[in-house]
C-alpha atoms as a PDB file:
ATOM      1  CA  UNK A   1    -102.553 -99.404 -10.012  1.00  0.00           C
ATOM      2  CA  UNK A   2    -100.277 -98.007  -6.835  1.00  0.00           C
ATOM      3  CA  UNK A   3    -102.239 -99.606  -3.983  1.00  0.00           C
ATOM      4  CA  UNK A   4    -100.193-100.366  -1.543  1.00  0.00           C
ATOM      5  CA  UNK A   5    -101.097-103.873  -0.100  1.00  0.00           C
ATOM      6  CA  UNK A   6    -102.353-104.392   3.213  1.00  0.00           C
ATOM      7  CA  UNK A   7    -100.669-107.352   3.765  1.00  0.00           C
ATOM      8  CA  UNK A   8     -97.214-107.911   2.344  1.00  0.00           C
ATOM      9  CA  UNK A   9     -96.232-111.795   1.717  1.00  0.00           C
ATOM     10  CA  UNK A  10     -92.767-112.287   3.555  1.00  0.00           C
ATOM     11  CA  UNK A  11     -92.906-115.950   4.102  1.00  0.00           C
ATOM     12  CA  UNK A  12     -93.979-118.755   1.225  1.00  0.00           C
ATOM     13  CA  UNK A  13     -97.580-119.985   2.312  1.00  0.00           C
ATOM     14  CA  UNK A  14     -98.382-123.527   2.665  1.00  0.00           C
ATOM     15  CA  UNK A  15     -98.594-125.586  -0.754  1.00  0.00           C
ATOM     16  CA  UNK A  16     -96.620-122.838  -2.822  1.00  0.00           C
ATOM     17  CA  UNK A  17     -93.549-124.774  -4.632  1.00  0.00           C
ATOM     18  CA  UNK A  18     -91.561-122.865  -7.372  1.00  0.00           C
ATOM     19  CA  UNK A  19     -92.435-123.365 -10.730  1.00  0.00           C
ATOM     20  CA  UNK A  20     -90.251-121.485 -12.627  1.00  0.00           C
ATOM     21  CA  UNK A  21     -86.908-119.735 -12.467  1.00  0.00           C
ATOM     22  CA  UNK A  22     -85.261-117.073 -14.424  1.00  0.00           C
ATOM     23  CA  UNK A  23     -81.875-115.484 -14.232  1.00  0.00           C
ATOM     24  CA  UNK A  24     -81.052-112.415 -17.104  1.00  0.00           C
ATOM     25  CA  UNK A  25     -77.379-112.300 -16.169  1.00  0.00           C
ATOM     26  CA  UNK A  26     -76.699-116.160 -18.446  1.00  0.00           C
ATOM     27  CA  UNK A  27     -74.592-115.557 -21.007  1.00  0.00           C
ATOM     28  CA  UNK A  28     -76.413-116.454 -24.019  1.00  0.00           C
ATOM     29  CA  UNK A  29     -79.742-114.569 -22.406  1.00  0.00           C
ATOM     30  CA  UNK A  30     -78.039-111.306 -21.392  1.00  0.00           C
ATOM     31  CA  UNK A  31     -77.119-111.328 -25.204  1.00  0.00           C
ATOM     32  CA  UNK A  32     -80.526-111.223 -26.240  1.00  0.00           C
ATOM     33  CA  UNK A  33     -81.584-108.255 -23.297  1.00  0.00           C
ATOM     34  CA  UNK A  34     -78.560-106.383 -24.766  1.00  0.00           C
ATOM     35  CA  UNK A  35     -80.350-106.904 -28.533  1.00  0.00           C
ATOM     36  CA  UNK A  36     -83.612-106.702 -27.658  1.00  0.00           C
ATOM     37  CA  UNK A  37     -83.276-102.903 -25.839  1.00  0.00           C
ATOM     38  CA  UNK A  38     -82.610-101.963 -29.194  1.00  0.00           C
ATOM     39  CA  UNK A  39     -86.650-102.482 -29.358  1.00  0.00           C
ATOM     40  CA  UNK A  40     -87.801-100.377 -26.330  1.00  0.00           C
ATOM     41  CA  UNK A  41     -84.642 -97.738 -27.343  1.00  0.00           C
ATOM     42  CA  UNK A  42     -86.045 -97.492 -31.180  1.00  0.00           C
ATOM     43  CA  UNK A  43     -89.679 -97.041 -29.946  1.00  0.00           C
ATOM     44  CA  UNK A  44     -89.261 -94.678 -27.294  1.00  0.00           C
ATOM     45  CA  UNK A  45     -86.722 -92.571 -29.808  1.00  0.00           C
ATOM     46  CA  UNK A  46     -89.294 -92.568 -32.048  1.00  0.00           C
ATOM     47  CA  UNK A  47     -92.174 -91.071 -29.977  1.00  0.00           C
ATOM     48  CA  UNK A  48     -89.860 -88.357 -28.424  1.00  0.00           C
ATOM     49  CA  UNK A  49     -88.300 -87.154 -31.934  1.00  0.00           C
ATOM     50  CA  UNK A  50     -91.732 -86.978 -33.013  1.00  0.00           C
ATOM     51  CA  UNK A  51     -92.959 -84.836 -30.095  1.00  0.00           C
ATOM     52  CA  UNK A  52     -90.571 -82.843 -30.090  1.00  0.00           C
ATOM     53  CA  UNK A  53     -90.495 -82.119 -33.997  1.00  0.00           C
ATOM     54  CA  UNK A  54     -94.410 -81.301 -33.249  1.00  0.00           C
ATOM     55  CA  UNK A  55     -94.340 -79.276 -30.515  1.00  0.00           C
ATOM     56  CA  UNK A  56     -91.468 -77.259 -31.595  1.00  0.00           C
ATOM     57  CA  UNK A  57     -92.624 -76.347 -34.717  1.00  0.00           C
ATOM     58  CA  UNK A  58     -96.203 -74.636 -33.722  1.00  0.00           C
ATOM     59  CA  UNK A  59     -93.759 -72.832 -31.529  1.00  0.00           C
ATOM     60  CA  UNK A  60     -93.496 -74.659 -28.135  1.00  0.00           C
ATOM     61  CA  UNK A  61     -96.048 -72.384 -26.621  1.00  0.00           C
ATOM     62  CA  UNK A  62     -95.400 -73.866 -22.832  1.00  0.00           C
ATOM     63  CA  UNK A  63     -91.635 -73.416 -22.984  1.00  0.00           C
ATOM     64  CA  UNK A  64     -90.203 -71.337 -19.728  1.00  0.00           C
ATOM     65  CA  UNK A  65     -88.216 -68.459 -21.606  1.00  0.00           C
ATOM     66  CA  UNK A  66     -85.991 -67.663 -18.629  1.00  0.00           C
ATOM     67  CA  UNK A  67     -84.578 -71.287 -18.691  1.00  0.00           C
ATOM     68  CA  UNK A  68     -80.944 -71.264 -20.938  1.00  0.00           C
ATOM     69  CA  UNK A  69     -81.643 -72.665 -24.025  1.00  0.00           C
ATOM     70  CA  UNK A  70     -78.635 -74.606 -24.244  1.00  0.00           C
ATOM     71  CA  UNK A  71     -76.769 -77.075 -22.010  1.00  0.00           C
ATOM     72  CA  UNK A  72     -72.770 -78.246 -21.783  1.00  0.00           C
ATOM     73  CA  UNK A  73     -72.309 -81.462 -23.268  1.00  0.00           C
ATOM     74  CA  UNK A  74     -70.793 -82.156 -19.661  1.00  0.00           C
ATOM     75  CA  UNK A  75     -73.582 -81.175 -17.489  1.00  0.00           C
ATOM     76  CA  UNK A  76     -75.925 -82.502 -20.273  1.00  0.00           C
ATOM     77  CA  UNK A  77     -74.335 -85.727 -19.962  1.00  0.00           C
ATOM     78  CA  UNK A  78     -74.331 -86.173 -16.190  1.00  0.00           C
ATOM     79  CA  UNK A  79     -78.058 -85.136 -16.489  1.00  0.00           C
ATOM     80  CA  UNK A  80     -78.510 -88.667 -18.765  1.00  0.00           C
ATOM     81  CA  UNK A  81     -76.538 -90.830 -16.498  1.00  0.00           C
ATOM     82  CA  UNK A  82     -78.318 -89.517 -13.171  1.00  0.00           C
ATOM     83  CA  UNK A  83     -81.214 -91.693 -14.515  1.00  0.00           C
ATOM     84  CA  UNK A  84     -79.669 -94.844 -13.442  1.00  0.00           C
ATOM     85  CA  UNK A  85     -79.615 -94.302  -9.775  1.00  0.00           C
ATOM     86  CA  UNK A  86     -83.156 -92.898 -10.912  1.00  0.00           C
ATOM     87  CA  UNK A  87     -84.704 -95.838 -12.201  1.00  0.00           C
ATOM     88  CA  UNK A  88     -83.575 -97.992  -9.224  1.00  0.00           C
ATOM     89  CA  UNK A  89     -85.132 -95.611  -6.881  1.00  0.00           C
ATOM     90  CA  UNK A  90     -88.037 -95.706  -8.222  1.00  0.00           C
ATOM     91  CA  UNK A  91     -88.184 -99.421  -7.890  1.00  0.00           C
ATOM     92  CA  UNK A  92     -87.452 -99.139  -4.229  1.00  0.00           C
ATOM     93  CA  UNK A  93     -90.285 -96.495  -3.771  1.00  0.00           C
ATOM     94  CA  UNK A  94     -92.736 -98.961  -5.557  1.00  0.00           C
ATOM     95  CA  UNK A  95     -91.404-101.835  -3.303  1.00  0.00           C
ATOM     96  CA  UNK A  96     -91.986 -99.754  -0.402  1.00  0.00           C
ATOM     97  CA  UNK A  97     -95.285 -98.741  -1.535  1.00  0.00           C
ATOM     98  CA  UNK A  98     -96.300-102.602  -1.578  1.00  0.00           C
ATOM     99  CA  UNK A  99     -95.168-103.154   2.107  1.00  0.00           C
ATOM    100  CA  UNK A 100     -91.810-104.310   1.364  1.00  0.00           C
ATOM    101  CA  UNK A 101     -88.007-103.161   2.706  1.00  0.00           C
ATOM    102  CA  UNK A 102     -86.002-101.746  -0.045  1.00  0.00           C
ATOM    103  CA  UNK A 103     -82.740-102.991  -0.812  1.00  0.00           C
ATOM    104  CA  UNK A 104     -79.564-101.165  -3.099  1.00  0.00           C
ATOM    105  CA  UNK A 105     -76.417-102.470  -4.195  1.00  0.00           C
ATOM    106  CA  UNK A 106     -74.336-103.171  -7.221  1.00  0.00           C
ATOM    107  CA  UNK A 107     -73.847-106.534  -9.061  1.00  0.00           C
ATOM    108  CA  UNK A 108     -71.628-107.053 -12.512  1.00  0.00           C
ATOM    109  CA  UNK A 109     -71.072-103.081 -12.660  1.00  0.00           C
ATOM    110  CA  UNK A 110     -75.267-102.694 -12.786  1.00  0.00           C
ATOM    111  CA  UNK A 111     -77.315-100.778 -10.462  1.00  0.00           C
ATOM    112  CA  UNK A 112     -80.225-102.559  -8.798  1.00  0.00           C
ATOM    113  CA  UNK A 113     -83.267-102.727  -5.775  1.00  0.00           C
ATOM    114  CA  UNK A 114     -84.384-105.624  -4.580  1.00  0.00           C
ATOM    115  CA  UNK A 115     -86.153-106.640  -1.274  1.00  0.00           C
ATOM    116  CA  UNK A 116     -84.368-109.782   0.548  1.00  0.00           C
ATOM    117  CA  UNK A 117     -87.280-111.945   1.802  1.00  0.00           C
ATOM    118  CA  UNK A 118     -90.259-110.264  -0.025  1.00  0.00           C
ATOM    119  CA  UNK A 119     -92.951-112.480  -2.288  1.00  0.00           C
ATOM    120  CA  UNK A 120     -94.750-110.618  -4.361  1.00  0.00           C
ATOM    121  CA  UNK A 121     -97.864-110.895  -5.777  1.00  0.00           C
ATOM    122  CA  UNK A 122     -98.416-111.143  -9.708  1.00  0.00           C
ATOM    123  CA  UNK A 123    -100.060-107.359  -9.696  1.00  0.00           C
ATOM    124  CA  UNK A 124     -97.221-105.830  -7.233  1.00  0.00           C
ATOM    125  CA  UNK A 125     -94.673-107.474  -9.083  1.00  0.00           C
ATOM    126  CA  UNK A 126     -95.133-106.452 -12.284  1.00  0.00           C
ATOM    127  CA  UNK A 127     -95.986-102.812 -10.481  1.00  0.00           C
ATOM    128  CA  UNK A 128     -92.620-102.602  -9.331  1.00  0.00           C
ATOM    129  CA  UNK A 129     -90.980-103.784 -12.808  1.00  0.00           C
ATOM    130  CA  UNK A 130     -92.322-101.338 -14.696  1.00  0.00           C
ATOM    131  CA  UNK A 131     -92.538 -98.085 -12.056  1.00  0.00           C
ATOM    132  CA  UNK A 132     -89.417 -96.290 -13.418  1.00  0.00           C
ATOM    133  CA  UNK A 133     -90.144 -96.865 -17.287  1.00  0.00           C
ATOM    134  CA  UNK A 134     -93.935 -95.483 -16.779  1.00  0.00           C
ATOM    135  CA  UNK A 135     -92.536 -92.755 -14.369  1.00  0.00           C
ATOM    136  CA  UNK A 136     -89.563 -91.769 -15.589  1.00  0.00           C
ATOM    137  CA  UNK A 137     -91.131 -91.976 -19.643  1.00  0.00           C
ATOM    138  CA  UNK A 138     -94.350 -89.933 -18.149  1.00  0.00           C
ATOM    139  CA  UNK A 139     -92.267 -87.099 -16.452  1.00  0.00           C
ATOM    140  CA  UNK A 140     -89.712 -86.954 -19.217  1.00  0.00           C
ATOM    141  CA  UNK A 141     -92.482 -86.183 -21.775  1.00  0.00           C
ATOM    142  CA  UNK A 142     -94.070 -83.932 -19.464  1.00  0.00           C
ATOM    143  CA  UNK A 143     -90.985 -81.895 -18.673  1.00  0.00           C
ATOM    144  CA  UNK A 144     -89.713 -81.705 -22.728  1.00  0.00           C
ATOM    145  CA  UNK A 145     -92.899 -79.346 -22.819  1.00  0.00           C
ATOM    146  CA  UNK A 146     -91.859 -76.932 -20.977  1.00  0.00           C
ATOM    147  CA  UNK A 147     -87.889 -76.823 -21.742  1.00  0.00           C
ATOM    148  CA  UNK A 148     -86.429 -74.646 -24.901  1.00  0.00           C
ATOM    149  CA  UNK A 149     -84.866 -77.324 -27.448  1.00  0.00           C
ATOM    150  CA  UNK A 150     -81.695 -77.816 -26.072  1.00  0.00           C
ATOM    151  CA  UNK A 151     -82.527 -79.003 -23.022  1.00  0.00           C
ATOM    152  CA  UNK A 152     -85.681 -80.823 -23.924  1.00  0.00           C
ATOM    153  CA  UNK A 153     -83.468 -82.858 -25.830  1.00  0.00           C
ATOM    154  CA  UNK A 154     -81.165 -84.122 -23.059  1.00  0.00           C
ATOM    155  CA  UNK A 155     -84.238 -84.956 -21.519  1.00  0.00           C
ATOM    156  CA  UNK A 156     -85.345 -86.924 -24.362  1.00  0.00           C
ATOM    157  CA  UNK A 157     -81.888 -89.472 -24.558  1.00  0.00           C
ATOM    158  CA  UNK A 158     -82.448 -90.011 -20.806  1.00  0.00           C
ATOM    159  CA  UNK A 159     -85.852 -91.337 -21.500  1.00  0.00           C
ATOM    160  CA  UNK A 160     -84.960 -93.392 -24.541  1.00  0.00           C
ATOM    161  CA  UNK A 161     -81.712 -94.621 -22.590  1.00  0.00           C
ATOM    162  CA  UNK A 162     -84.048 -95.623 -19.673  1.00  0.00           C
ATOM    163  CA  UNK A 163     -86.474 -97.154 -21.781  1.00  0.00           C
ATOM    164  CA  UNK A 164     -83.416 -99.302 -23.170  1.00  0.00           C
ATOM    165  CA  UNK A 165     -82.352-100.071 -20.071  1.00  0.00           C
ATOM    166  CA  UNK A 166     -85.914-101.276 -18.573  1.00  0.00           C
ATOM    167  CA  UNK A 167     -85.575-104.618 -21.265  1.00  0.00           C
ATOM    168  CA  UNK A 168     -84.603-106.468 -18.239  1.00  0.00           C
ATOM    169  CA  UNK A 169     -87.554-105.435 -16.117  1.00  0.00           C
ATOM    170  CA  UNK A 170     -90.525-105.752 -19.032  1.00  0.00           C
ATOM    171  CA  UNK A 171     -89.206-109.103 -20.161  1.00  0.00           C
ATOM    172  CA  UNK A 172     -89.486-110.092 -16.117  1.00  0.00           C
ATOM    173  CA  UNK A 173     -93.083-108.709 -15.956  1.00  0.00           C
ATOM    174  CA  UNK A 174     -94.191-110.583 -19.517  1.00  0.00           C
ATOM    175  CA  UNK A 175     -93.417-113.289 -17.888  1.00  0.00           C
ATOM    176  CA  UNK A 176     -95.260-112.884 -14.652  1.00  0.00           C
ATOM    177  CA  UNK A 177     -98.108-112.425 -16.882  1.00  0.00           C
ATOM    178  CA  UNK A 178     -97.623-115.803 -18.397  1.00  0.00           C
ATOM    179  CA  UNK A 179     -98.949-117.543 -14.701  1.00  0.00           C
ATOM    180  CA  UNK A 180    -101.924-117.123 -12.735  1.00  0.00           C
ATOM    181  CA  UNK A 181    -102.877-114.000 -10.702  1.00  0.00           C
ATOM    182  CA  UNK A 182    -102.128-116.349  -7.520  1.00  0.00           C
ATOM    183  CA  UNK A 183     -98.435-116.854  -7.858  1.00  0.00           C
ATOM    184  CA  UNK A 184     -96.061-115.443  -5.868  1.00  0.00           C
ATOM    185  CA  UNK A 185     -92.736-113.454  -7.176  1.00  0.00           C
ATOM    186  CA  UNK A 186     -89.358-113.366  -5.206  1.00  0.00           C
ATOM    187  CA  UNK A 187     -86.880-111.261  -6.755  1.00  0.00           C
ATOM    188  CA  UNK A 188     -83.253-111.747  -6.458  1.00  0.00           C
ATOM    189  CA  UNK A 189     -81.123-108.700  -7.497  1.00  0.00           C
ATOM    190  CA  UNK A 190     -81.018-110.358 -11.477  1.00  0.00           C
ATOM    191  CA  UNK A 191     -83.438-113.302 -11.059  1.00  0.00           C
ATOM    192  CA  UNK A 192     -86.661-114.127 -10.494  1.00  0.00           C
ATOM    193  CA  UNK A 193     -88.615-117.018  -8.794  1.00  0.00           C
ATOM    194  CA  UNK A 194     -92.131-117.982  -9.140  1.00  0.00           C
ATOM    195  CA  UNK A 195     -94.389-120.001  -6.831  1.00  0.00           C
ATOM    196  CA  UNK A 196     -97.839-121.306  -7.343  1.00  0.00           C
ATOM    197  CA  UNK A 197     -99.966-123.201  -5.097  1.00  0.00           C
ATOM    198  CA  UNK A 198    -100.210-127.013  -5.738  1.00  0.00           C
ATOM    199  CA  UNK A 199    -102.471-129.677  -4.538  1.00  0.00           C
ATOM    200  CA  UNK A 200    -100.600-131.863  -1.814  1.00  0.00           C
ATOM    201  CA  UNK A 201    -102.624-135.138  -1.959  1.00  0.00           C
END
């Protein structure tokens, strides 16, 4: 899935015109993201209460006694919020890893990577959409099995708050997945374009 690609696309090939455009910051469709990461939120909440009800009550055999078993609600919550800057990074390490320059910045109060002049492919698009929910869900579930309860669940709202907060990205990758392998994908800090080639007769 993380192959990086040999040969990055930084300039629209001949016969590529955009087909489709999509911006999440409209009014009306930003509504819906903020509704619909109730979805990913609900899920993810679900899963992680469930582990952890299950694995704590045969008696967390993996859990690290020498860690405290408790955390401040102040260090606790800094611990949550430290996976914004997270999540982007992790889209800026999968852009990298597809041959592409990285870029950070704020826009509307909300954290994002991009890369200015990069086209994508279908496969390293969607890659890069959905690297920090897979990595940061993955890790977080990993980790809870080694942490005593009240730590493990600080680790658990950060993944259900990140899984919220990827709406944006897995609505952008479901439709990627709507076109043809072929197209190409420019991203634009809270846009997308697609290209696909067309006959020029």
């Amino acid at each position: 899935m993380w192959n990086q690609a040999a040969n990055p696309v930084t300039a629209l090939p001949a016969n590529y015109r955009q087909v489709y455009y999509l911006r999440l910051t409209e009014r009306g469709r930003l509504l819906w993201l903020n509704v619909l990461s109730l979805v990913p939120l609900a899920i993810s909440g679900v899963v992680v209460i469930i582990l952890l009800i299950a694995y704590h009550s045969v008696g967390a055999p993996l859990v690290i006694d020498a860690l405290p078993g408790e955390l401040p609600t102040l260090y606790g919550m800094a611990l949550v919020l430290l996976v914004l800057p997270l999540h982007e990074w992790l889209h800026g390490l999968a852009i990298r890893r597809v041959g592409h320059r990285p870029r950070y910045g704020v826009r509307l109060l909300v954290l994002f990577a991009t890369a200015d002049g990069a086209y994508f492919r279908r496969g390293e698009f969607i890659q890069v959409s959905l690297a920090p929910l897979v990595v940061i869900s993955a890790a977080g579930l990993f980790l809870m099995l080694f942490l005593p309860l009240g730590l493990a669940q600080w680790i658990a709202l950060a993944v259900m708050m990140n899984a919220a907060g990827a709406i944006g990205d897995l609505w952008m990758a479901l439709v990627a997945l709507r076109f043809d392998p072929s197209v190409l994908v420019q991203d634009e800090e809270d846009a997308m374009r697609i290209f696909a080639h067309v006959e020029v007769r």
